[in-house]
PDB file of N, CA and C in Angstrom:
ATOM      1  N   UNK A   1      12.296 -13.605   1.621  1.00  0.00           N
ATOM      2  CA  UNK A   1      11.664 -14.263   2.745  1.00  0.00           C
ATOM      3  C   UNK A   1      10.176 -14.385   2.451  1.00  0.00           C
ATOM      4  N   UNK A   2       9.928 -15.463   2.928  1.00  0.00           N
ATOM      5  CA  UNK A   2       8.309 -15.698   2.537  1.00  0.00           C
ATOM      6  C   UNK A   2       7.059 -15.450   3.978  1.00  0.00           C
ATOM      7  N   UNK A   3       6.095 -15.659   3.652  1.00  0.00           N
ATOM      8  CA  UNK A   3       5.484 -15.864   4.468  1.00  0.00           C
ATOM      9  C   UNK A   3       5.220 -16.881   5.731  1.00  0.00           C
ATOM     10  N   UNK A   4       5.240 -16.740   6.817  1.00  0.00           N
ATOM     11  CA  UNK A   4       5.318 -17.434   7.716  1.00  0.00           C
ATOM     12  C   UNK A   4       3.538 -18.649   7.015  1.00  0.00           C
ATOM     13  N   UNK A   5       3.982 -19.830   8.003  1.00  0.00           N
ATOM     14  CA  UNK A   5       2.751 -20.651   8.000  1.00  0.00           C
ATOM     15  C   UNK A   5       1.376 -20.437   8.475  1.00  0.00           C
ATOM     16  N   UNK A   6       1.620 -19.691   9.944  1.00  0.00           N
ATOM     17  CA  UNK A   6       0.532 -19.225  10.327  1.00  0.00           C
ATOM     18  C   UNK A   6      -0.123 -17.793   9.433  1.00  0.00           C
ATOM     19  N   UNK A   7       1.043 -17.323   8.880  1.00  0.00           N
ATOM     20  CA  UNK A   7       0.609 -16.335   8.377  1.00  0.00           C
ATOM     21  C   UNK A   7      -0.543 -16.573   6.844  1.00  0.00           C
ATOM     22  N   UNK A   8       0.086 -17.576   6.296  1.00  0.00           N
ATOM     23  CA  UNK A   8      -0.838 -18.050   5.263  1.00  0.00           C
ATOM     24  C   UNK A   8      -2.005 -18.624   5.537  1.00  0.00           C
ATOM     25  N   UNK A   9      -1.952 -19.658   6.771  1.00  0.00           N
ATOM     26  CA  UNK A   9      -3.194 -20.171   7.134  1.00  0.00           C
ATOM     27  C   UNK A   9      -4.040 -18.797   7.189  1.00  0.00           C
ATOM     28  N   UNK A  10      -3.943 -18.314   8.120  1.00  0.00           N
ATOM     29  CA  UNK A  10      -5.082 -16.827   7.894  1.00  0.00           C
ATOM     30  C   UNK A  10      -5.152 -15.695   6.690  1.00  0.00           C
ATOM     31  N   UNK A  11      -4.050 -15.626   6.079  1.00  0.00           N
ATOM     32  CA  UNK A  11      -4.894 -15.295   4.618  1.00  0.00           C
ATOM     33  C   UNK A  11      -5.690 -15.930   4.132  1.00  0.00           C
ATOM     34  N   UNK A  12      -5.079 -17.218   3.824  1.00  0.00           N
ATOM     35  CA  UNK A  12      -6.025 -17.956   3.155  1.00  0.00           C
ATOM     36  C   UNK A  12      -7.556 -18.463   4.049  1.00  0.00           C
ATOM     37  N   UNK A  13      -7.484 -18.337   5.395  1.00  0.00           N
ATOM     38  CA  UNK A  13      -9.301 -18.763   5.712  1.00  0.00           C
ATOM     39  C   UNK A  13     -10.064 -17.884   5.249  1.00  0.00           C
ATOM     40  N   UNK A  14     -11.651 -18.423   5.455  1.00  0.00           N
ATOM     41  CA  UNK A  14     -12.824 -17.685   4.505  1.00  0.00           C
ATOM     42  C   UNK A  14     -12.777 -16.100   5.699  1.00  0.00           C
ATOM     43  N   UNK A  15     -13.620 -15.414   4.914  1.00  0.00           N
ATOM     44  CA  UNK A  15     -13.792 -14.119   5.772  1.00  0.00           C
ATOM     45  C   UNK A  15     -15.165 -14.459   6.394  1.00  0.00           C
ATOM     46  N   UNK A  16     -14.886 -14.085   7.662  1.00  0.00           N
ATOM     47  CA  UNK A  16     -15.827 -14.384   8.701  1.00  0.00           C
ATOM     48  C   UNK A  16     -17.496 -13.403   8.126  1.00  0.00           C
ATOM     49  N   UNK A  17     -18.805 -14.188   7.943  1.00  0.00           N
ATOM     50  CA  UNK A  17     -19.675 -13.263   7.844  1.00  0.00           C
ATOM     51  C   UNK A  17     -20.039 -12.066   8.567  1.00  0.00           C
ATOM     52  N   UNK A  18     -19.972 -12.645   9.197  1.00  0.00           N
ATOM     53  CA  UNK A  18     -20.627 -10.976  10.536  1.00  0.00           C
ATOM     54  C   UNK A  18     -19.329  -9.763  10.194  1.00  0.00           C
ATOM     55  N   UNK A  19     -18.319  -9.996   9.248  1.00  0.00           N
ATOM     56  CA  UNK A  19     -17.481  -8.489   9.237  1.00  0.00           C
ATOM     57  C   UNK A  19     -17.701  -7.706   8.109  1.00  0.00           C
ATOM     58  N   UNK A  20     -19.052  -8.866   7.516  1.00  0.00           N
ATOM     59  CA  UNK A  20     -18.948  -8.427   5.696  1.00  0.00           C
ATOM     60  C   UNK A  20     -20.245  -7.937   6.061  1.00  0.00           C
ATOM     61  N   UNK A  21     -20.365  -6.148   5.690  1.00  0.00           N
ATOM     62  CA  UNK A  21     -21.314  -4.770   5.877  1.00  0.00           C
ATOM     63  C   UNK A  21     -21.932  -4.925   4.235  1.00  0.00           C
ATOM     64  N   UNK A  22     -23.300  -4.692   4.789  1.00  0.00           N
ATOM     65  CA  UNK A  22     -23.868  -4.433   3.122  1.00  0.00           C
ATOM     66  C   UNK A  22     -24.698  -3.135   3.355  1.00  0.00           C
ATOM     67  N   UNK A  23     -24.903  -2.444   2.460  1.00  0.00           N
ATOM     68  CA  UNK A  23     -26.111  -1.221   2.065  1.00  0.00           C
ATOM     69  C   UNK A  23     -26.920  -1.287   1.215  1.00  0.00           C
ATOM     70  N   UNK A  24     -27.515  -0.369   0.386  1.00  0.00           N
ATOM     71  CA  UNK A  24     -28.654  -0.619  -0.467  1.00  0.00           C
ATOM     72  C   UNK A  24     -28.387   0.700  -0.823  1.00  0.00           C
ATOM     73  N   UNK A  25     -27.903   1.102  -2.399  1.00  0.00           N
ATOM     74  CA  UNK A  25     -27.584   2.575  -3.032  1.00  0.00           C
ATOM     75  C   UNK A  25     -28.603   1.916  -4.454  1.00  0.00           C
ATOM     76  N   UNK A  26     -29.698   2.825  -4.242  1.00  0.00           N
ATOM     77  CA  UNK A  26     -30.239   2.579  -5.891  1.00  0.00           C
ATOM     78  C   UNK A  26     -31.075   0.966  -6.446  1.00  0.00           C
ATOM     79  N   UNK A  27     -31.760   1.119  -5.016  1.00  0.00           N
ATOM     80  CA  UNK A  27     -31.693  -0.733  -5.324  1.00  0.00           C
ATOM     81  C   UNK A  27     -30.657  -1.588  -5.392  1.00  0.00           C
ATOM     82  N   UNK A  28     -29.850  -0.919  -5.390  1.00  0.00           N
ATOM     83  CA  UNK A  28     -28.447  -2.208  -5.559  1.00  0.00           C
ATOM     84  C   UNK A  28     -28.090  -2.391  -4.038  1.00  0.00           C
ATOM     85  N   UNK A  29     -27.761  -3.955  -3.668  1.00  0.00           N
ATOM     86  CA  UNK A  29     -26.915  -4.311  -2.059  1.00  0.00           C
ATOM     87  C   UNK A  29     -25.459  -4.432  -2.615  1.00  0.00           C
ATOM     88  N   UNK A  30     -24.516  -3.802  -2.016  1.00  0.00           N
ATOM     89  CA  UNK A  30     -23.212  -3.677  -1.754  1.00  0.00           C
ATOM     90  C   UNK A  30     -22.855  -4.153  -0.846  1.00  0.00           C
ATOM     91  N   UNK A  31     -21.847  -5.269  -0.537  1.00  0.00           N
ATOM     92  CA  UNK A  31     -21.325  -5.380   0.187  1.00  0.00           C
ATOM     93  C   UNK A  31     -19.923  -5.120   0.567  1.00  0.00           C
ATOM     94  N   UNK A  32     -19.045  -4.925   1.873  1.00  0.00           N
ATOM     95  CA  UNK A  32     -17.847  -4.453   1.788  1.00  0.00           C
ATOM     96  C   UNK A  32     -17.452  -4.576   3.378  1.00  0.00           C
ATOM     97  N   UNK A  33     -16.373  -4.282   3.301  1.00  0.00           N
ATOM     98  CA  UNK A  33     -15.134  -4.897   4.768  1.00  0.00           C
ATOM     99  C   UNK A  33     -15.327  -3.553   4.807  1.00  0.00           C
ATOM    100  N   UNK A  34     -15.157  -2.864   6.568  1.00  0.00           N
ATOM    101  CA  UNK A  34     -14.883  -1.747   7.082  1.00  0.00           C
ATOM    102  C   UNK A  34     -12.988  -1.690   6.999  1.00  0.00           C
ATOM    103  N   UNK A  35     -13.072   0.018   6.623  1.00  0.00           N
ATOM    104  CA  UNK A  35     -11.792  -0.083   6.674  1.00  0.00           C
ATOM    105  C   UNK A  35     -10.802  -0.301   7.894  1.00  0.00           C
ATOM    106  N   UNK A  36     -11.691   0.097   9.266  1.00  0.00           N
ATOM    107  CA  UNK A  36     -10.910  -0.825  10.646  1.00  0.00           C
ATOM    108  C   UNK A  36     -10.477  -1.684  10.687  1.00  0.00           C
ATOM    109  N   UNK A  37     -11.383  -2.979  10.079  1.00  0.00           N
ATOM    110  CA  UNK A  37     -10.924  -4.251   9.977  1.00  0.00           C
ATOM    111  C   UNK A  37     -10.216  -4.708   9.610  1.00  0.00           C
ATOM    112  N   UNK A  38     -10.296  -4.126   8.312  1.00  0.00           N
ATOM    113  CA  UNK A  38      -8.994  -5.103   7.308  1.00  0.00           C
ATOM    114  C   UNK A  38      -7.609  -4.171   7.886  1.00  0.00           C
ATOM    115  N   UNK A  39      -7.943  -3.171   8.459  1.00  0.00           N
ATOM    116  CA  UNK A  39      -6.096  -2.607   9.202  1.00  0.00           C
ATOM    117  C   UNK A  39      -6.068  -3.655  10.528  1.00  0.00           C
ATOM    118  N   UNK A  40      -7.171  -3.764  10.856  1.00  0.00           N
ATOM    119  CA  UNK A  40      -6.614  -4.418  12.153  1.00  0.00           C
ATOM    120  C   UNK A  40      -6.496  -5.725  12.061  1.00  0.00           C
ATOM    121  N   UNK A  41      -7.058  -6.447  11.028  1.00  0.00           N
ATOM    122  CA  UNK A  41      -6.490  -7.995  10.117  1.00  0.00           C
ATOM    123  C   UNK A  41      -4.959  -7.812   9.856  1.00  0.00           C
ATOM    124  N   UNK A  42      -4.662  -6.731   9.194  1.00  0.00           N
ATOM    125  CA  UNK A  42      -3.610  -6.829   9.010  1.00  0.00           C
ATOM    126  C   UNK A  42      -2.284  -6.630   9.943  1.00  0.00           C
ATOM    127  N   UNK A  43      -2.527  -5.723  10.752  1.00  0.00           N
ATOM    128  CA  UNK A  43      -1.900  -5.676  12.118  1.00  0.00           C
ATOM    129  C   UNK A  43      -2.080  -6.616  12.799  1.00  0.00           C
ATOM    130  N   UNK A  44      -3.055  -7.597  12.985  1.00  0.00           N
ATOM    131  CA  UNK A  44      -3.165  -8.765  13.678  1.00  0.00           C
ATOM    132  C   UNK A  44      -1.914  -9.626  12.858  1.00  0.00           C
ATOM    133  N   UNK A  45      -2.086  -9.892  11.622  1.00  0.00           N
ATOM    134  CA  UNK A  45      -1.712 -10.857  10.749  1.00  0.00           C
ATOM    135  C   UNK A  45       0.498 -10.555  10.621  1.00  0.00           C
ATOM    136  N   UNK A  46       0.236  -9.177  10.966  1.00  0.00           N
ATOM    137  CA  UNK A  46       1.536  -9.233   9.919  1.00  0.00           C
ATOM    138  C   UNK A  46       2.688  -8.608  10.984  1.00  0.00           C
ATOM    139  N   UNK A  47       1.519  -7.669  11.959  1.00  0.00           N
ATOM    140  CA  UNK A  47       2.017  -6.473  13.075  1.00  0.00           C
ATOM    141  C   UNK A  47       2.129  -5.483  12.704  1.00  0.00           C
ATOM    142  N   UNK A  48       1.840  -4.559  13.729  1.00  0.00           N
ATOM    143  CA  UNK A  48       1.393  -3.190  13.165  1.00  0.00           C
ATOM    144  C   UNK A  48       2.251  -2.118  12.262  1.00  0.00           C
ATOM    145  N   UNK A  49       4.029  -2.708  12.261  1.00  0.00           N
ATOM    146  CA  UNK A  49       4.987  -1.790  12.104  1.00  0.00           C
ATOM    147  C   UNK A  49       5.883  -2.553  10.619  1.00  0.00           C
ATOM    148  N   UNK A  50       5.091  -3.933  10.835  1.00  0.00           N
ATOM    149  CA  UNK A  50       5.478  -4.704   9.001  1.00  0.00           C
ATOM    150  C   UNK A  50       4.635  -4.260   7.865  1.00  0.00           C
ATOM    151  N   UNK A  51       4.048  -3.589   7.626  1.00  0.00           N
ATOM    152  CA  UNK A  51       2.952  -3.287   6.143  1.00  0.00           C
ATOM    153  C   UNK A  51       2.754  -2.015   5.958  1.00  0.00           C
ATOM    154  N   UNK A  52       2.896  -1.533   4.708  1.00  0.00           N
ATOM    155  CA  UNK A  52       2.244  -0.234   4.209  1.00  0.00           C
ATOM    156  C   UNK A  52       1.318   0.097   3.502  1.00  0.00           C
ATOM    157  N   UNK A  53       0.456   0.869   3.382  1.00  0.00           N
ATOM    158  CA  UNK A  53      -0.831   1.362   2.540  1.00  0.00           C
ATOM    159  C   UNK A  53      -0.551   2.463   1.677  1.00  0.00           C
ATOM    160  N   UNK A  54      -0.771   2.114  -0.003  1.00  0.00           N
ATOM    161  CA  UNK A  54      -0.631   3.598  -0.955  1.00  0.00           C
ATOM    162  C   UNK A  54      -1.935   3.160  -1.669  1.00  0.00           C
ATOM    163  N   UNK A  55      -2.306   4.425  -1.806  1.00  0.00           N
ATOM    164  CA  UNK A  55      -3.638   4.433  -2.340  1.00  0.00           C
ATOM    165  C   UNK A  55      -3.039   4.432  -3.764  1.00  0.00           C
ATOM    166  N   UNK A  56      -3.764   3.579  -4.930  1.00  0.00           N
ATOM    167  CA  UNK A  56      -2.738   3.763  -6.063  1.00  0.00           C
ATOM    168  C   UNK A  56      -3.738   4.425  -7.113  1.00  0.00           C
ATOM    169  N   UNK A  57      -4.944   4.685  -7.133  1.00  0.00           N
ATOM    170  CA  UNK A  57      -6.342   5.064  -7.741  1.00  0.00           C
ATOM    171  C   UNK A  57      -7.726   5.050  -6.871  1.00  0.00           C
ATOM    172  N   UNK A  58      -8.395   6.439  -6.854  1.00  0.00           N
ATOM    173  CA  UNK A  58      -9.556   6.825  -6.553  1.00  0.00           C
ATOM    174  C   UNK A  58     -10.466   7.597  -7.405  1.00  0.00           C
ATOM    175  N   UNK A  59     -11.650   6.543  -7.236  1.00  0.00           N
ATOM    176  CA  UNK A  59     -12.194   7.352  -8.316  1.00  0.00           C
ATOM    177  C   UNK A  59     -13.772   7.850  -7.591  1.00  0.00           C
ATOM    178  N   UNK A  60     -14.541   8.784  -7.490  1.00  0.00           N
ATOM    179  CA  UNK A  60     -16.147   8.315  -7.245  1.00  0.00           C
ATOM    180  C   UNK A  60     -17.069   8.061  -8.304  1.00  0.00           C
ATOM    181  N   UNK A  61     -17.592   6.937  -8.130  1.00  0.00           N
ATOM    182  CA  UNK A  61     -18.477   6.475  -9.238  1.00  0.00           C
ATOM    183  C   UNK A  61     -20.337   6.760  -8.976  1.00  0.00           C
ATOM    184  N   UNK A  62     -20.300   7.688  -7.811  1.00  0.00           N
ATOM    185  CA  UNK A  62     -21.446   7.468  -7.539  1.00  0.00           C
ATOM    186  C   UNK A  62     -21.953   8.936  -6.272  1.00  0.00           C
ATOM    187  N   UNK A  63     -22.793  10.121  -6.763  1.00  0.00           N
ATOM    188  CA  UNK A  63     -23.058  10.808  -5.790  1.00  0.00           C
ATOM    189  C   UNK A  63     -24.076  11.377  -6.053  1.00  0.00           C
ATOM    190  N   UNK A  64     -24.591  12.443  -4.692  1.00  0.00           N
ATOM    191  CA  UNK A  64     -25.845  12.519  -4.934  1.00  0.00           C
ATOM    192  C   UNK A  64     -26.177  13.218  -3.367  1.00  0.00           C
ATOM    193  N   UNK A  65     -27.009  14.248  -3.399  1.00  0.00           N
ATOM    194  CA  UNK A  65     -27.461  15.681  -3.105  1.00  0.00           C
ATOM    195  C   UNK A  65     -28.963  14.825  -2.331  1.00  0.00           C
ATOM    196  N   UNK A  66     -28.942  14.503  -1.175  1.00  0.00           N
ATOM    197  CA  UNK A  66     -29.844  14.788  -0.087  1.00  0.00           C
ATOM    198  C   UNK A  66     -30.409  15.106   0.611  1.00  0.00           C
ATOM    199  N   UNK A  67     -31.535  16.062   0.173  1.00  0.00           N
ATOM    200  CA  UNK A  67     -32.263  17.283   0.942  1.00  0.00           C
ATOM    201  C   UNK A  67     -30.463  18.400   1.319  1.00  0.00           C
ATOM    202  N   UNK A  68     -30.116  18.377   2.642  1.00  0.00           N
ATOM    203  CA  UNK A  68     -29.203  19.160   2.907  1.00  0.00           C
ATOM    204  C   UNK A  68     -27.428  18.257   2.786  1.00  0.00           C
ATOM    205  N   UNK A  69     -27.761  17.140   2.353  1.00  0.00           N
ATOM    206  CA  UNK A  69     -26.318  16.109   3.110  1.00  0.00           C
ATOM    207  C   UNK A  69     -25.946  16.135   1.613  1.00  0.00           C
ATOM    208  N   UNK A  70     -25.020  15.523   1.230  1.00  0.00           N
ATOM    209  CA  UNK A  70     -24.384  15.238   0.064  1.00  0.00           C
ATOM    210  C   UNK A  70     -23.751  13.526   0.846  1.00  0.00           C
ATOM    211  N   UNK A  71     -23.708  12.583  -0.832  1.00  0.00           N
ATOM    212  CA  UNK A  71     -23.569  10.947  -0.549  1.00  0.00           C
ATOM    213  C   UNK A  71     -22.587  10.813  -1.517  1.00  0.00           C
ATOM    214  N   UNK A  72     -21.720  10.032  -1.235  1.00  0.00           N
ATOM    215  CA  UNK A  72     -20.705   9.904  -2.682  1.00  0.00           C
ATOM    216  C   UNK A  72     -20.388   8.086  -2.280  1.00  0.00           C
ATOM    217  N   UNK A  73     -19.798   7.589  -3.615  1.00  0.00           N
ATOM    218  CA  UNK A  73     -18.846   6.286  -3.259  1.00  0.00           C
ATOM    219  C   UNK A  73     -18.017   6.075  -4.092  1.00  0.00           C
ATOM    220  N   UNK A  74     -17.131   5.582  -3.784  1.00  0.00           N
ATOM    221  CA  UNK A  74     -15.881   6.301  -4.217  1.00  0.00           C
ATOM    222  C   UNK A  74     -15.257   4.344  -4.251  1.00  0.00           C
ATOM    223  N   UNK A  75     -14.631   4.066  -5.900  1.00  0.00           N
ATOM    224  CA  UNK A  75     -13.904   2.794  -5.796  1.00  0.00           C
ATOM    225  C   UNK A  75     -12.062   3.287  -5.740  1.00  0.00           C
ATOM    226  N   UNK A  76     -11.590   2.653  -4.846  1.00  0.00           N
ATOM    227  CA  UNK A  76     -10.244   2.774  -4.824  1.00  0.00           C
ATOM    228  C   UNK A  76      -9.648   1.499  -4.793  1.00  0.00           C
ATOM    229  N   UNK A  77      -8.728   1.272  -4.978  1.00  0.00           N
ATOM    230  CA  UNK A  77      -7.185   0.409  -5.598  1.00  0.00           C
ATOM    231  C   UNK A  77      -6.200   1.187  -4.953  1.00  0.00           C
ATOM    232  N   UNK A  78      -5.837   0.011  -3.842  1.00  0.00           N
ATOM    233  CA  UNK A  78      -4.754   0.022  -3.143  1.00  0.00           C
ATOM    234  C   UNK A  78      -3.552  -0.737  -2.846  1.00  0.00           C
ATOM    235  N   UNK A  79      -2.437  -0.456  -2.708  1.00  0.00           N
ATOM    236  CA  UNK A  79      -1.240  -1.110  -3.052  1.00  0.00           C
ATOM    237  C   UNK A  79      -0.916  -1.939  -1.632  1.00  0.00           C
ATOM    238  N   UNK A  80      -0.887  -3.173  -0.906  1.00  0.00           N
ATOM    239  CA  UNK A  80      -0.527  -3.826   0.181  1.00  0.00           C
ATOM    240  C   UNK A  80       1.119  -3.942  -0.315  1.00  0.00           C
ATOM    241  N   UNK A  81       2.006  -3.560   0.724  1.00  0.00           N
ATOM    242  CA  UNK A  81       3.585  -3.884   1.181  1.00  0.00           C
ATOM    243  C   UNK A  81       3.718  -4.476   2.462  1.00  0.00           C
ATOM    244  N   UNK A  82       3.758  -5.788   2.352  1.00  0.00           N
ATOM    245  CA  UNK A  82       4.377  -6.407   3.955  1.00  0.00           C
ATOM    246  C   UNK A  82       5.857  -6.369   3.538  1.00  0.00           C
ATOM    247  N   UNK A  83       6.326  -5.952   4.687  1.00  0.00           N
ATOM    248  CA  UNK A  83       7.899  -6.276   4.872  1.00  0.00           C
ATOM    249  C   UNK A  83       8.484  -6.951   5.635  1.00  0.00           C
ATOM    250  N   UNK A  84       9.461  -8.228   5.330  1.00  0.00           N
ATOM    251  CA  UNK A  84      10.039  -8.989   6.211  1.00  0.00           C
ATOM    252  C   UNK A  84      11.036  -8.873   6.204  1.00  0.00           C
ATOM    253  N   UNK A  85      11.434  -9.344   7.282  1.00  0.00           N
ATOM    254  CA  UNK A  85      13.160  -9.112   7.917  1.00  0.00           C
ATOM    255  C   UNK A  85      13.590 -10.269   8.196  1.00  0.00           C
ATOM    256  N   UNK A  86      14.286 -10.968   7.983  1.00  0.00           N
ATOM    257  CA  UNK A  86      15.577 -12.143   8.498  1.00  0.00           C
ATOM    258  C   UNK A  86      16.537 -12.091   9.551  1.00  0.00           C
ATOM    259  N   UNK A  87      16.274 -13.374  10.174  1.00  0.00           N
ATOM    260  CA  UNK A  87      17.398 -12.646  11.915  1.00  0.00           C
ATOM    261  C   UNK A  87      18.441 -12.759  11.315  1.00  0.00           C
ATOM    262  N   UNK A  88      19.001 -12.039  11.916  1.00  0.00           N
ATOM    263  CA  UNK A  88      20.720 -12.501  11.524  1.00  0.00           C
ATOM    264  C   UNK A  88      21.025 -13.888  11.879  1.00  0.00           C
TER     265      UNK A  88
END
């Protein structure tokens, strides 16, 4: 079973600016999707009880000791499963 129509139309539109977060680590700007969003994109998109999340690799590429706080960032690779069902 494939993807519904509406369902592709909204994969495929652009990602709205105002959801895309940037920082500044090291002089460098990063930008990146909160992880709320893209669950609740996807629960919007697919429903909350069709898709699964496996983290398939984490790594931190980046940390660092702040007066008392500690900072890390961490790249991960994750596995998306939508599941569809067919009426009888």
């Amino acid at each position: 079973m494939s993807f519904t129509d509406s369902q592709l139309r909204q994969l495929k539109a652009q990602i709205r600016p105002d959801v895309v977060k940037e920082r500044e680590v090291e002089g460098k700007v990063l930008h990146y999707l909160e992880g709320w969003h893209v669950v609740a994109e996807a629960n919007r998109i697919f429903g909350f009880d069709a898709w699964d999340r496996e983290t398939v690799q984490s790594q931190c590429v980046w940390q660092k000791q702040i007066v008392y706080r500690f900072a890390a960032s961490y790249l991960t690779r994750v596995r998306i499963t939508v599941r569809a069902w067919s009426a009888p």
